[in-house]
C-alpha atoms as a PDB file:
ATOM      1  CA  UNK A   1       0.000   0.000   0.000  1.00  0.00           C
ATOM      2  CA  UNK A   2       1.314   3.055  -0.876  1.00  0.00           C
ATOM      3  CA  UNK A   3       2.338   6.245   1.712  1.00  0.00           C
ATOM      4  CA  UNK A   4      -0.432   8.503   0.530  1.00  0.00           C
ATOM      5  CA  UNK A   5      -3.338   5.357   1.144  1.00  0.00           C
ATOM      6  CA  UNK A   6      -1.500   4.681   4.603  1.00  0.00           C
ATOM      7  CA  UNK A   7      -2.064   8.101   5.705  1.00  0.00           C
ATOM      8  CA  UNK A   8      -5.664   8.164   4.392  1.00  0.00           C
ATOM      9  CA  UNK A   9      -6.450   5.244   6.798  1.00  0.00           C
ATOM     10  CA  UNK A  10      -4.615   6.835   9.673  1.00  0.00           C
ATOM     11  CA  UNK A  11      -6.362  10.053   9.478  1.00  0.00           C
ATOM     12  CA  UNK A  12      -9.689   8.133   8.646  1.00  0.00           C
ATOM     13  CA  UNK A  13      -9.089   5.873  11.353  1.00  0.00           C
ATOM     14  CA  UNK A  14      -8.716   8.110  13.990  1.00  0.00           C
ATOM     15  CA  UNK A  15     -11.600  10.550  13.102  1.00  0.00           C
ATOM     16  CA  UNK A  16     -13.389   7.159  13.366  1.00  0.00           C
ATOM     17  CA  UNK A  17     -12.122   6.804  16.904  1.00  0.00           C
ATOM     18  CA  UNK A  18     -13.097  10.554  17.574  1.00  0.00           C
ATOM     19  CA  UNK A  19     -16.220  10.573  16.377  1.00  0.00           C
ATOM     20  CA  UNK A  20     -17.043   6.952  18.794  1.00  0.00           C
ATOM     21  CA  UNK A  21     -15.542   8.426  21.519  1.00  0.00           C
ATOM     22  CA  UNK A  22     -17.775  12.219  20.930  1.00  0.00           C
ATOM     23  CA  UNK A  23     -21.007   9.744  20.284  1.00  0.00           C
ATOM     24  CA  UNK A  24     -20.685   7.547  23.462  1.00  0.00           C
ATOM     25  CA  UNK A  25     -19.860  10.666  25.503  1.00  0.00           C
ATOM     26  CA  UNK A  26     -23.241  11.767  24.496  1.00  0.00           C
ATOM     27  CA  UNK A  27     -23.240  15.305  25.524  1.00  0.00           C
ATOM     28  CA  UNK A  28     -24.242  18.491  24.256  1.00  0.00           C
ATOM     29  CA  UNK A  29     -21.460  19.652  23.126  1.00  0.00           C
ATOM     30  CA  UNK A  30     -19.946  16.389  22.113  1.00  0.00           C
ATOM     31  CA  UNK A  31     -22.562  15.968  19.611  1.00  0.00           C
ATOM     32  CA  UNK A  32     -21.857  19.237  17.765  1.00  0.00           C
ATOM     33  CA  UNK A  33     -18.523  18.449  17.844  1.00  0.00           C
ATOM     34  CA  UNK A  34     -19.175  14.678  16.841  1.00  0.00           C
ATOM     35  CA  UNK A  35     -21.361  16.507  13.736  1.00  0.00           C
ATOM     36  CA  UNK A  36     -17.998  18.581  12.935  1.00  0.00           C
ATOM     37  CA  UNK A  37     -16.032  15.094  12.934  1.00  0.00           C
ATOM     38  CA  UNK A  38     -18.397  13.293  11.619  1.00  0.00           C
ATOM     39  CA  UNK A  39     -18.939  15.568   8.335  1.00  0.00           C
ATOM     40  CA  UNK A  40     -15.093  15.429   7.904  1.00  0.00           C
ATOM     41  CA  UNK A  41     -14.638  11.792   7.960  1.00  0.00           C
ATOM     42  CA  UNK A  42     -17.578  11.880   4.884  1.00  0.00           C
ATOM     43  CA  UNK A  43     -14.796  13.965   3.116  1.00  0.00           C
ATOM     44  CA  UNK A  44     -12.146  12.276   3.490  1.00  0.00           C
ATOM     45  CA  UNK A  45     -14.491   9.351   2.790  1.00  0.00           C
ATOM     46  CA  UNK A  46     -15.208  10.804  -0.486  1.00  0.00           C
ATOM     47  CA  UNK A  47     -11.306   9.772  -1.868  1.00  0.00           C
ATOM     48  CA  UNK A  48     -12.533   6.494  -2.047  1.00  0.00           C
ATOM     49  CA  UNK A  49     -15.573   6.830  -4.586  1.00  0.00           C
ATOM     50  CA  UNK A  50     -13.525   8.976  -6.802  1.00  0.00           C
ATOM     51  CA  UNK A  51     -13.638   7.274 -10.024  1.00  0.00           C
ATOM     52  CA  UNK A  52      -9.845   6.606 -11.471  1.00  0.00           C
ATOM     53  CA  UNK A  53      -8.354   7.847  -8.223  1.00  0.00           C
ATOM     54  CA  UNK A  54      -5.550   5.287  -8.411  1.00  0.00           C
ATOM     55  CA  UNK A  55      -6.842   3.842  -5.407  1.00  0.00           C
ATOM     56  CA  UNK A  56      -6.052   0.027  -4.211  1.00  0.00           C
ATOM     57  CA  UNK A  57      -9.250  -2.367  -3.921  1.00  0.00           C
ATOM     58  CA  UNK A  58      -7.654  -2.944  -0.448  1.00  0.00           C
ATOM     59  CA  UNK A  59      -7.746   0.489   0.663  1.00  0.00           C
ATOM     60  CA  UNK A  60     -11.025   1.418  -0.975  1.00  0.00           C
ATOM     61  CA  UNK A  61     -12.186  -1.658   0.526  1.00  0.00           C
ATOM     62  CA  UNK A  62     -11.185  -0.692   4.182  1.00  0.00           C
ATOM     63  CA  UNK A  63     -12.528   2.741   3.201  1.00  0.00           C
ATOM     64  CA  UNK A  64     -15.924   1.253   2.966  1.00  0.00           C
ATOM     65  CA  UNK A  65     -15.703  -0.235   6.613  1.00  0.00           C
ATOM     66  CA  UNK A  66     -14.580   2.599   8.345  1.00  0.00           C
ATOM     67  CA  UNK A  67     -17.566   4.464   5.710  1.00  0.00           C
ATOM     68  CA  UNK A  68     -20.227   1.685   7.264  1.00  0.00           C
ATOM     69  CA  UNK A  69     -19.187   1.984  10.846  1.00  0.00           C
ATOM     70  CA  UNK A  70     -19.246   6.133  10.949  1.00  0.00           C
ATOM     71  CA  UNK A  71     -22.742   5.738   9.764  1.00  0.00           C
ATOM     72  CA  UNK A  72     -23.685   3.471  12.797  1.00  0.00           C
ATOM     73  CA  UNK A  73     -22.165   5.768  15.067  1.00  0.00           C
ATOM     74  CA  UNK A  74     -23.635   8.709  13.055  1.00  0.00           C
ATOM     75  CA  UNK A  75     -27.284   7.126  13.592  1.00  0.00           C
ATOM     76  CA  UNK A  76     -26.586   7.321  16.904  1.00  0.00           C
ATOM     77  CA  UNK A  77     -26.064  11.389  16.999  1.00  0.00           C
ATOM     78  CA  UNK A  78     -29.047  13.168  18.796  1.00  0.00           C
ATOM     79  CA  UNK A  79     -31.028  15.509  16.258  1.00  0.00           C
ATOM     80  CA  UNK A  80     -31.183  18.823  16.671  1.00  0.00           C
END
C-alpha cells in the first residue's frame, strides 16, 4: 500500500475513533462536535468513490468499513 493510502487510513481511522468516543460521551457539546467530525470523515471518505483515483481495492475496501461503521455511530447522533 502506498504512503499517501497509509495516511488516508490513519487520518480516517482516527476521526473514526473521535467521532465513537464524541457519540458515546453523548453530551451536548460532544454531539456538535461529533457533527464537525463526523462531516469530515464523509470527506475524506469521499477519496474512495472517486472514479480513477488510483486507489487500491484494499484500501477502498477498508474505506468502505470505516464508511459503514461512521454511519452506525452517526445514527446514533441526537437531532437537533
Amino acid at each position: 500500500m502506498i504512503r499517501l493510502e497509509r495516511n488516508i487510513l490513519d487520518q480516517a481511522n482516527t476521526l473514526m475513533r473521535t467521532l465513537e468516543d464524541h457519540v458515546l460521551d453523548s453530551d451536548v457539546d460532544d454531539a456538535e462536535q461529533a457533527s464537525a467530525v463526523c462531516r469530515q470523515l464523509e470527506a475524506l471518505l469521499a477519496l474512495g468513490k472517486t472514479r480513477d483515483s488510483g486507489m487500491s481495492d484494499e484500501c477502498a475496501g477498508m474505506l468502505e468499513e470505516i464508511e459503514r461503521r461512521s454511519r452506525v455511530m452517526a445514527a446514533r447522533l441526537p437531532t437537533a
